[in-house]
N, C-alpha and C. Protein backbone atom coordinates (compact mmCIF):
# COMPACT_ATOMS: atom_id res chain seq x y z
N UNK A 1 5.89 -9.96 -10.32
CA UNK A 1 5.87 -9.33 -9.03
C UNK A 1 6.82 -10.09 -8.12
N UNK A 2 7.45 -9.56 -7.48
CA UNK A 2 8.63 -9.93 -6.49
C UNK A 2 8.12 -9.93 -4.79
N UNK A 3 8.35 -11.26 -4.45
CA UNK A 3 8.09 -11.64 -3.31
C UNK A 3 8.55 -11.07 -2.06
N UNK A 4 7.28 -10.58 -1.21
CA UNK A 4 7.72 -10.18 -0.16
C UNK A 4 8.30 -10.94 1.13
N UNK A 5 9.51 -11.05 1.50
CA UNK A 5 9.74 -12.47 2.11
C UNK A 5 9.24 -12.25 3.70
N UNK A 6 8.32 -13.36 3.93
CA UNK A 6 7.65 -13.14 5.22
C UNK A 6 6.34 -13.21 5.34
N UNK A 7 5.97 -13.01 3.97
CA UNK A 7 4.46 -12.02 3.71
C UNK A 7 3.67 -13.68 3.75
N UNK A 8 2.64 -13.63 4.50
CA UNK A 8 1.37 -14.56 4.45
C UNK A 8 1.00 -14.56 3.23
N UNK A 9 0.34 -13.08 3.16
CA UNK A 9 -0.57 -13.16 1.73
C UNK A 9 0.37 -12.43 0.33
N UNK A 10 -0.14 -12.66 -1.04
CA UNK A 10 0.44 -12.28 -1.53
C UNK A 10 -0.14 -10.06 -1.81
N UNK A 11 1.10 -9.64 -2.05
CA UNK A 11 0.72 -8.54 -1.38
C UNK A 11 1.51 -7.41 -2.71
N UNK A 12 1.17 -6.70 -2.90
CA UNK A 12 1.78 -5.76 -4.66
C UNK A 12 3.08 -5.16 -4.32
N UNK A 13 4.44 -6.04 -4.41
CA UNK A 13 5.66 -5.30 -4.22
C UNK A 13 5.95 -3.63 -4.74
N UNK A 14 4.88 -3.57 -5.75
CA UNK A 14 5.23 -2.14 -6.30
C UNK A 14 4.55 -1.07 -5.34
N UNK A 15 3.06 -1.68 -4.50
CA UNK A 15 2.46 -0.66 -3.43
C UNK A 15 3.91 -0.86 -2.67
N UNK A 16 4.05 -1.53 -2.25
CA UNK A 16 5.26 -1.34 -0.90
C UNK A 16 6.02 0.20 -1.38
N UNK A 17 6.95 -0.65 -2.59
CA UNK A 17 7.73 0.72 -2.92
C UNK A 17 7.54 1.66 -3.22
N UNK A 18 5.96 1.96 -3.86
CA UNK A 18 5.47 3.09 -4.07
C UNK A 18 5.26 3.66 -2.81
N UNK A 19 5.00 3.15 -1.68
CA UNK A 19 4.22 3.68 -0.26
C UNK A 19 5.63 4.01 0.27
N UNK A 20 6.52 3.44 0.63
CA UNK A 20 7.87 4.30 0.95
C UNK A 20 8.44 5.45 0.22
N UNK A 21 8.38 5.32 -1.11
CA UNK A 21 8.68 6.70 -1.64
C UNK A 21 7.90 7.81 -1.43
N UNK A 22 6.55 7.33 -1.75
CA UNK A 22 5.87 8.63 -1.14
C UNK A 22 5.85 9.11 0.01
N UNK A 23 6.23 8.52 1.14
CA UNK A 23 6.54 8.80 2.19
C UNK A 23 7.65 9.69 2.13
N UNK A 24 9.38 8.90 1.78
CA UNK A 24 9.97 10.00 1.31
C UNK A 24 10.30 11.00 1.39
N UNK A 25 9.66 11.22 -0.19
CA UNK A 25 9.48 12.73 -1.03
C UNK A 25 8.58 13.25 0.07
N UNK A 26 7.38 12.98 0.62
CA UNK A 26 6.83 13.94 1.34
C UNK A 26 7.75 14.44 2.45
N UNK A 27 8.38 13.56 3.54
CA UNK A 27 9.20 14.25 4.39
C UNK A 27 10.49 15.22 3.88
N UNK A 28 11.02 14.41 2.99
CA UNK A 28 12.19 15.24 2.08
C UNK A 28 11.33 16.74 2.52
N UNK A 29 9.98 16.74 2.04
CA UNK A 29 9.67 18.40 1.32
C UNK A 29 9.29 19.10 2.98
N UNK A 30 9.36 18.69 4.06
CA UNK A 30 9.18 18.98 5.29
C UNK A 30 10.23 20.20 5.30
N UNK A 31 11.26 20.05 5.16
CA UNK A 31 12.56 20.72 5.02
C UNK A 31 12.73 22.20 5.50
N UNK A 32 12.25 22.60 4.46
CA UNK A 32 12.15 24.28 4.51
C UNK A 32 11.19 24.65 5.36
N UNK A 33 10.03 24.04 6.00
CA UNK A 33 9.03 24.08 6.73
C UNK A 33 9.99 24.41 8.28
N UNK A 34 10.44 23.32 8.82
CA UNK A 34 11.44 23.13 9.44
C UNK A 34 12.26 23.95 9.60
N UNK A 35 13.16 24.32 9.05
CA UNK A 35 13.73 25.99 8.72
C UNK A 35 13.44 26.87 9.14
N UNK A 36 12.36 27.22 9.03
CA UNK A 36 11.57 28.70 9.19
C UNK A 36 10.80 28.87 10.45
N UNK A 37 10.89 27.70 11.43
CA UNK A 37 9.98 27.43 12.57
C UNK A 37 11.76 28.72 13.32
N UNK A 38 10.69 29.30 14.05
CA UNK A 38 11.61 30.17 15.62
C UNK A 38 12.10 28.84 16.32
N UNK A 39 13.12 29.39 16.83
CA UNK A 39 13.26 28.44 17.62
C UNK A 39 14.39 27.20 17.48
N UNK A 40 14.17 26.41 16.39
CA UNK A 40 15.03 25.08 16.39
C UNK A 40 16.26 25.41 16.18
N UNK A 41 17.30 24.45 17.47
CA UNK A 41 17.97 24.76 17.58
C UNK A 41 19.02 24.04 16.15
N UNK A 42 20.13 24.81 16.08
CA UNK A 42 20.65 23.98 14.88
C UNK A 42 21.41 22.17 14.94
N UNK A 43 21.47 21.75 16.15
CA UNK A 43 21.82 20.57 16.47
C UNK A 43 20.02 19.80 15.90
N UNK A 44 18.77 20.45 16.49
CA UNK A 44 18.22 19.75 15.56
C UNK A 44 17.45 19.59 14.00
N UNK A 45 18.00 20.33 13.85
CA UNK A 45 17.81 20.91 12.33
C UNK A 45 18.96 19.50 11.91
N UNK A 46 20.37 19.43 12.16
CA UNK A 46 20.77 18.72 11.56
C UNK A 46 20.36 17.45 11.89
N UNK A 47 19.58 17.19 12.98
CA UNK A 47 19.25 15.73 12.85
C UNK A 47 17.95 15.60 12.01
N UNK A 48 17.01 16.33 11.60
CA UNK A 48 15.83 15.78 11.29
C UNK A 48 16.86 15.82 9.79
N UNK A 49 17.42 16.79 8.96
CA UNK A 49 18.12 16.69 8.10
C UNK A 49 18.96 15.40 7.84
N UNK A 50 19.66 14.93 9.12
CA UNK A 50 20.24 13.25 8.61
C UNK A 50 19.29 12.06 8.80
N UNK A 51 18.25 12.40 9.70
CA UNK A 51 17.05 11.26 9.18
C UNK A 51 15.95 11.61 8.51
N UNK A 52 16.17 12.54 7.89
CA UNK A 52 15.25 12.87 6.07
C UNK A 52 16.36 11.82 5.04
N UNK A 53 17.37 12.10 5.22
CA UNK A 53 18.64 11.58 4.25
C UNK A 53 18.70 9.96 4.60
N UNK A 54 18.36 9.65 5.96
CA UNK A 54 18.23 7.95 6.30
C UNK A 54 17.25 7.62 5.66
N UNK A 55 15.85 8.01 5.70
CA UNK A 55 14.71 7.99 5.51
C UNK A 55 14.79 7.48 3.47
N UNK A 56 15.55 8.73 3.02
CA UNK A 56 15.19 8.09 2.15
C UNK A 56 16.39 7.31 1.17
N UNK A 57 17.61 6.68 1.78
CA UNK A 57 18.29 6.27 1.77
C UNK A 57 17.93 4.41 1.59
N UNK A 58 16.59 4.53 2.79
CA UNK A 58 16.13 3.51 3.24
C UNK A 58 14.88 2.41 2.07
N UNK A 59 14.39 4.50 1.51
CA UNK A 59 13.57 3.78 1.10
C UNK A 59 14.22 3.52 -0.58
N UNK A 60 14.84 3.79 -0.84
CA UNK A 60 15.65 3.40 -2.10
C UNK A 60 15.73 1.87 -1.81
N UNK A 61 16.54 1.56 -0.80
CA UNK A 61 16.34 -0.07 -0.08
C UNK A 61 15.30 -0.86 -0.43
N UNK A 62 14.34 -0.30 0.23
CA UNK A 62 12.91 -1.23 0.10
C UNK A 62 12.87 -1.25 -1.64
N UNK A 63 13.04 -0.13 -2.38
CA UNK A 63 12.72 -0.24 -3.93
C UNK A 63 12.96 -1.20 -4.38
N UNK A 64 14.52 -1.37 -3.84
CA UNK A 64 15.55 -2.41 -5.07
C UNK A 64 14.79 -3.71 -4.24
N UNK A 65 15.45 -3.61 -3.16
CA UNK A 65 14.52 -5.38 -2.51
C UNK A 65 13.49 -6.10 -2.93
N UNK A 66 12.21 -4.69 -3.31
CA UNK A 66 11.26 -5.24 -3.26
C UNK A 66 11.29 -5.74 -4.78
N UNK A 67 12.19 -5.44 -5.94
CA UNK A 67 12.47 -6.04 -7.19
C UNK A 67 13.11 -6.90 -7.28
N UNK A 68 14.09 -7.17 -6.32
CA UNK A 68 14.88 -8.26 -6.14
C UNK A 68 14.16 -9.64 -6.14
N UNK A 69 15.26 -11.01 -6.29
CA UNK A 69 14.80 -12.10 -6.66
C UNK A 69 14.19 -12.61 -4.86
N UNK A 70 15.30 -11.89 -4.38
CA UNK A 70 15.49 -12.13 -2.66
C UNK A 70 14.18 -11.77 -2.02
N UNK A 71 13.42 -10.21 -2.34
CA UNK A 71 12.44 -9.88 -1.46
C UNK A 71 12.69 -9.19 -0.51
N UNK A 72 11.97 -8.60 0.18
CA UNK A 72 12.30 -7.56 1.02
C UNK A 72 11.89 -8.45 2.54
N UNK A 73 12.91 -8.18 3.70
CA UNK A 73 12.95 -8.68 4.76
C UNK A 73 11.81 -8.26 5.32
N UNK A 74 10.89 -8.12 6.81
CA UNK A 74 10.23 -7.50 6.96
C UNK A 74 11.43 -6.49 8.48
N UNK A 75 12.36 -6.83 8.75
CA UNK A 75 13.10 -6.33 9.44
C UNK A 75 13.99 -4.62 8.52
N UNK A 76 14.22 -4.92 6.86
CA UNK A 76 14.10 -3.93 6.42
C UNK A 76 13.35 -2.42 6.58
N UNK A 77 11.98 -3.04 6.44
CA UNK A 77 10.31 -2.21 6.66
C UNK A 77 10.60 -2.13 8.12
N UNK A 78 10.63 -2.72 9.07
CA UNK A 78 10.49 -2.23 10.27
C UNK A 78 11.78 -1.16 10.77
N UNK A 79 13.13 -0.82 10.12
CA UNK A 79 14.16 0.07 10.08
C UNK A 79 13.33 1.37 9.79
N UNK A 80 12.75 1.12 8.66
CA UNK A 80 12.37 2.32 7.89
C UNK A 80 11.40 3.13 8.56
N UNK A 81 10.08 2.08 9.59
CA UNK A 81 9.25 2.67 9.93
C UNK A 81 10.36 3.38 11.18
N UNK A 82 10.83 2.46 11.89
CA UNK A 82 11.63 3.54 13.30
C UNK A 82 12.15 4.75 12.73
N UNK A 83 12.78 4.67 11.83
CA UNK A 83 13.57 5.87 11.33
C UNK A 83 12.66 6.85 11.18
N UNK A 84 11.10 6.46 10.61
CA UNK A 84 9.76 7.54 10.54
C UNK A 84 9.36 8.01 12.16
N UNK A 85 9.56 6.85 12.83
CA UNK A 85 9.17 7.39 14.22
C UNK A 85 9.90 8.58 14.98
N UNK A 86 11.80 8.05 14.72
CA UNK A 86 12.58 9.23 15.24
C UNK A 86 12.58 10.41 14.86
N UNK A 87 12.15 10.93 13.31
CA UNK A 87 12.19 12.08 13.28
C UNK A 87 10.61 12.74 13.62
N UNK A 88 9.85 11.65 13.87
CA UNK A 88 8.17 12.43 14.52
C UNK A 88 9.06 12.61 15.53
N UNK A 89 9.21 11.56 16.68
CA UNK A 89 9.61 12.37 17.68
C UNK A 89 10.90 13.68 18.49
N UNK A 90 11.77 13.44 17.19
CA UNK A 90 12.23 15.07 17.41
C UNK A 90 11.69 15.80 16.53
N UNK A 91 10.96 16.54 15.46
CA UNK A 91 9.79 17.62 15.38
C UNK A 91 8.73 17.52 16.06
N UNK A 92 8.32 16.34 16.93
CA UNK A 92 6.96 16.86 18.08
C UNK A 92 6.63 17.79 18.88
N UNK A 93 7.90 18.47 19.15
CA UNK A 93 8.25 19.59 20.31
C UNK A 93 7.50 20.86 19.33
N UNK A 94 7.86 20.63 18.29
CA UNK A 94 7.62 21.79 17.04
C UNK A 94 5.85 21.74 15.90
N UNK A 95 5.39 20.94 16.55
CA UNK A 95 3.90 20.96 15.93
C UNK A 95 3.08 21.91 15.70
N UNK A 96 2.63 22.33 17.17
CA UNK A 96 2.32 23.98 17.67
C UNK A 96 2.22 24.92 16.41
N UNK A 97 3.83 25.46 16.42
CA UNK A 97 4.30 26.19 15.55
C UNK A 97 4.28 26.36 13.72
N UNK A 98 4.07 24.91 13.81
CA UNK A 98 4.78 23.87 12.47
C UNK A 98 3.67 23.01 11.98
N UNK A 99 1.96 22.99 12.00
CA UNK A 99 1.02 22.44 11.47
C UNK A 99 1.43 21.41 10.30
N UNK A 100 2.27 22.05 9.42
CA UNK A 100 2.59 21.28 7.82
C UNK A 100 3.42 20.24 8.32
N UNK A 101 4.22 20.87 9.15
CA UNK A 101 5.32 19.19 9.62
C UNK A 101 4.04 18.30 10.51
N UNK A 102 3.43 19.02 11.26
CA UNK A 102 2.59 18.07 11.87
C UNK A 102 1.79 17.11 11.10
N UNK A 103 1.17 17.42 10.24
CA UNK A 103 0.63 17.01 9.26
C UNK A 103 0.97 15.81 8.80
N UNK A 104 2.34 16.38 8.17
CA UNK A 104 2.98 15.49 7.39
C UNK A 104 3.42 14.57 8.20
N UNK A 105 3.89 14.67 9.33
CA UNK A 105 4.56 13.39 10.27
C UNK A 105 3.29 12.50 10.72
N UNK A 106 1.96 12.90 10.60
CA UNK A 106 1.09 12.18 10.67
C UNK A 106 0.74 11.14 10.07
N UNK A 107 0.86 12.02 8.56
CA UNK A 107 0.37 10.94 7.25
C UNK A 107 1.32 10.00 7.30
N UNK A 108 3.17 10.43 7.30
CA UNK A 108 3.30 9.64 7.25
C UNK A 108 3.48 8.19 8.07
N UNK A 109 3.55 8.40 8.95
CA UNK A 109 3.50 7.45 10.09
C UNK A 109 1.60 6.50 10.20
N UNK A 110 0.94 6.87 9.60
CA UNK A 110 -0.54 6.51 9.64
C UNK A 110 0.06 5.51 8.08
N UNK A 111 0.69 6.03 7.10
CA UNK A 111 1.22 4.92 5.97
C UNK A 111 2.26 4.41 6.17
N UNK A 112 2.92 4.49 7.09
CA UNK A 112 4.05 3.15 7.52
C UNK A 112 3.28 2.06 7.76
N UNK A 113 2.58 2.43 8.90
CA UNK A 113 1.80 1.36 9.19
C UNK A 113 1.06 0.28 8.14
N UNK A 114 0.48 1.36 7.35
CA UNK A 114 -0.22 0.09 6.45
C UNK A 114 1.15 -0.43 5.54
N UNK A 115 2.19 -0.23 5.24
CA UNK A 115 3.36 -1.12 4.70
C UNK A 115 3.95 -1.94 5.73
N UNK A 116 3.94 -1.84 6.53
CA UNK A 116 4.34 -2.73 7.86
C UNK A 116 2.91 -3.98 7.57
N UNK A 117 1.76 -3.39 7.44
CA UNK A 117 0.86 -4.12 7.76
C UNK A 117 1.02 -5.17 6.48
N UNK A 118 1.51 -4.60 5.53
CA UNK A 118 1.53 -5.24 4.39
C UNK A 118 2.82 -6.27 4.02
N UNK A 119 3.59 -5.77 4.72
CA UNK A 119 5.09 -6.59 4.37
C UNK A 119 5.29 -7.74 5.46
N UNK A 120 4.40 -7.34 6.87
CA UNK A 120 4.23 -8.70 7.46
C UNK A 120 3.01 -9.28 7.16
N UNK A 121 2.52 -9.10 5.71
CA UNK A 121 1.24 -10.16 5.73
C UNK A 121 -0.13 -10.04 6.34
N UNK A 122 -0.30 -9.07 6.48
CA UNK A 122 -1.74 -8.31 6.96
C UNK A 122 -2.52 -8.21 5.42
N UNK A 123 -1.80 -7.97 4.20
CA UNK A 123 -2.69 -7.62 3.19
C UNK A 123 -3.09 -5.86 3.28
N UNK A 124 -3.94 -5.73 2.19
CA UNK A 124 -4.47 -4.24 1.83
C UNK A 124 -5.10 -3.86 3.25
N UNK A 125 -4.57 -2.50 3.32
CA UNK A 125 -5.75 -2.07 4.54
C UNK A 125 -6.20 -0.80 3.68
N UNK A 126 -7.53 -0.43 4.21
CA UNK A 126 -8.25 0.49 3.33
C UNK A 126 -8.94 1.18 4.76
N UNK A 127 -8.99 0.98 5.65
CA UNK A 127 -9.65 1.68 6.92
C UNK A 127 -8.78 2.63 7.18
N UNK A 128 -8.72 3.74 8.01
CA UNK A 128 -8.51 4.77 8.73
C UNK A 128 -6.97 3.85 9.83
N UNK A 129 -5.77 4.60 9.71
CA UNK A 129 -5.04 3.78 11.03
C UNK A 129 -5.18 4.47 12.34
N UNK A 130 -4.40 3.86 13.16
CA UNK A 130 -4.40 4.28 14.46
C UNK A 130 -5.03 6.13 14.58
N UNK A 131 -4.23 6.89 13.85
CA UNK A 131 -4.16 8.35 13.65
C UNK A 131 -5.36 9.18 13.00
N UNK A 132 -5.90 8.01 12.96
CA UNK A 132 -7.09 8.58 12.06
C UNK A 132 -7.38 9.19 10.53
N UNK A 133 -6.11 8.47 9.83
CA UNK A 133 -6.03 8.66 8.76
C UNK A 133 -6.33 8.02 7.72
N UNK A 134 -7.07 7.90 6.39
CA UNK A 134 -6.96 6.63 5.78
C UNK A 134 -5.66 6.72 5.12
N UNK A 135 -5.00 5.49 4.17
CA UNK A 135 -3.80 5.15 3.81
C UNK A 135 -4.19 6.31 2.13
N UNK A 136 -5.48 6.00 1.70
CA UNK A 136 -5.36 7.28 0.33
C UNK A 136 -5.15 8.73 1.19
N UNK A 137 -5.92 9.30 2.04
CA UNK A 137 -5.69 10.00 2.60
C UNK A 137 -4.10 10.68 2.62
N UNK A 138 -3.69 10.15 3.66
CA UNK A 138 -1.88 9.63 3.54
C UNK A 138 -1.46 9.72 2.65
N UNK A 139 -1.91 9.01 1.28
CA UNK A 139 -1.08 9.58 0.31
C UNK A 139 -1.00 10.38 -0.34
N UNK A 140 -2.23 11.46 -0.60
CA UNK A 140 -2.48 12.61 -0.89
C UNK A 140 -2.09 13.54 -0.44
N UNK A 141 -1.89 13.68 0.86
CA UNK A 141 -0.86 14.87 1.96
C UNK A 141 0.39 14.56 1.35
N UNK A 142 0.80 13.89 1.27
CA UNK A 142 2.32 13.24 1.36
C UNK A 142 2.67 13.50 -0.07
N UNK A 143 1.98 13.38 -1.29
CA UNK A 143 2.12 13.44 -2.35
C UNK A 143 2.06 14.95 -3.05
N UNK A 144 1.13 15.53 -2.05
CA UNK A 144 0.84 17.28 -2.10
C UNK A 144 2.45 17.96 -1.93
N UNK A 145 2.41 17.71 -0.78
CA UNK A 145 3.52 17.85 0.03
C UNK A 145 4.60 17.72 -1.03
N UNK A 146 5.10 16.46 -1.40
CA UNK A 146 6.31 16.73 -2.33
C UNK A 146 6.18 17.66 -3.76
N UNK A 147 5.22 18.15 -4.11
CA UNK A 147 4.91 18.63 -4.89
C UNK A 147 5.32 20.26 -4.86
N UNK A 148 5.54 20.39 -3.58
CA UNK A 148 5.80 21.91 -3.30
C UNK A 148 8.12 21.82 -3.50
N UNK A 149 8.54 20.99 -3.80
CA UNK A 149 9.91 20.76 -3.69
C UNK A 149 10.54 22.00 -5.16
């Protein structure tokens, strides 16, 4: 297992990378959801489209890092989570309309957190986050979700 650099406790480099990919693939599959909403204009269609493509650009990143001899920064993980934040907050306008993106921008942002929590050394969280989600929870939407691709 490959060290998370930063990390207090020791913490499962493969949850990390597993928890970013599934994140991911779930937003990846947001896509067509997105699409079909009235309304969005095409300036933001192409942005949630280039931070789906950051997103998982990023999390390819965390993969290799977290195999690496080096370890994954926790400034890495904290890129990745903003990049989760910017595209919640341009589809927020579109929730209403768009339940499945809502959804999904929930879960995933409720499982950033617990990889944040984990890559700075917090350890396993198994409670409900801020959002009221648990992290299995989270991954079950998110994992549903890519399943429809």
């Amino acid at each position: 297992m490959a060290a998370l650099v930063g990390c207090a406790k020791s913490v499962s480099s493969s949850t990390v990378a597993s928890d970013v990919q599934i994140i991911a693939n779930g937003l990846d599959s947001i896509v067509t959801d997105v699409e079909a909403i009235p309304g969005v204009p095409s300036n933001v269609l192409d942005q949630v489209k280039a931070q789906i493509a950051k997103i998982d650009s990023e999390a390819t990143q965390i993969g290799n890092a977290v195999s690496s001899a080096t370890g994954l920064s926790p400034n890495v993980a904290q890129a990745f989570s903003d990049s989760v934040g910017v595209l919640g907050n341009l589809l927020t306008p579109f929730f209403p309309q768009a339940p499945t993106v809502a959804v999904a921008i929930q879960a995933a942002t409720s499982l950033v957190q617990v990889v944040l929590n984990q890559v700075n050394g917090g350890g396993t969280v198994k409670a409900a986050a801020p959002g009221g989600m648990t992290p299995n929870a989270a991954r079950l939407i998110l994992e549903g979700l890519s399943k429809r691709r």
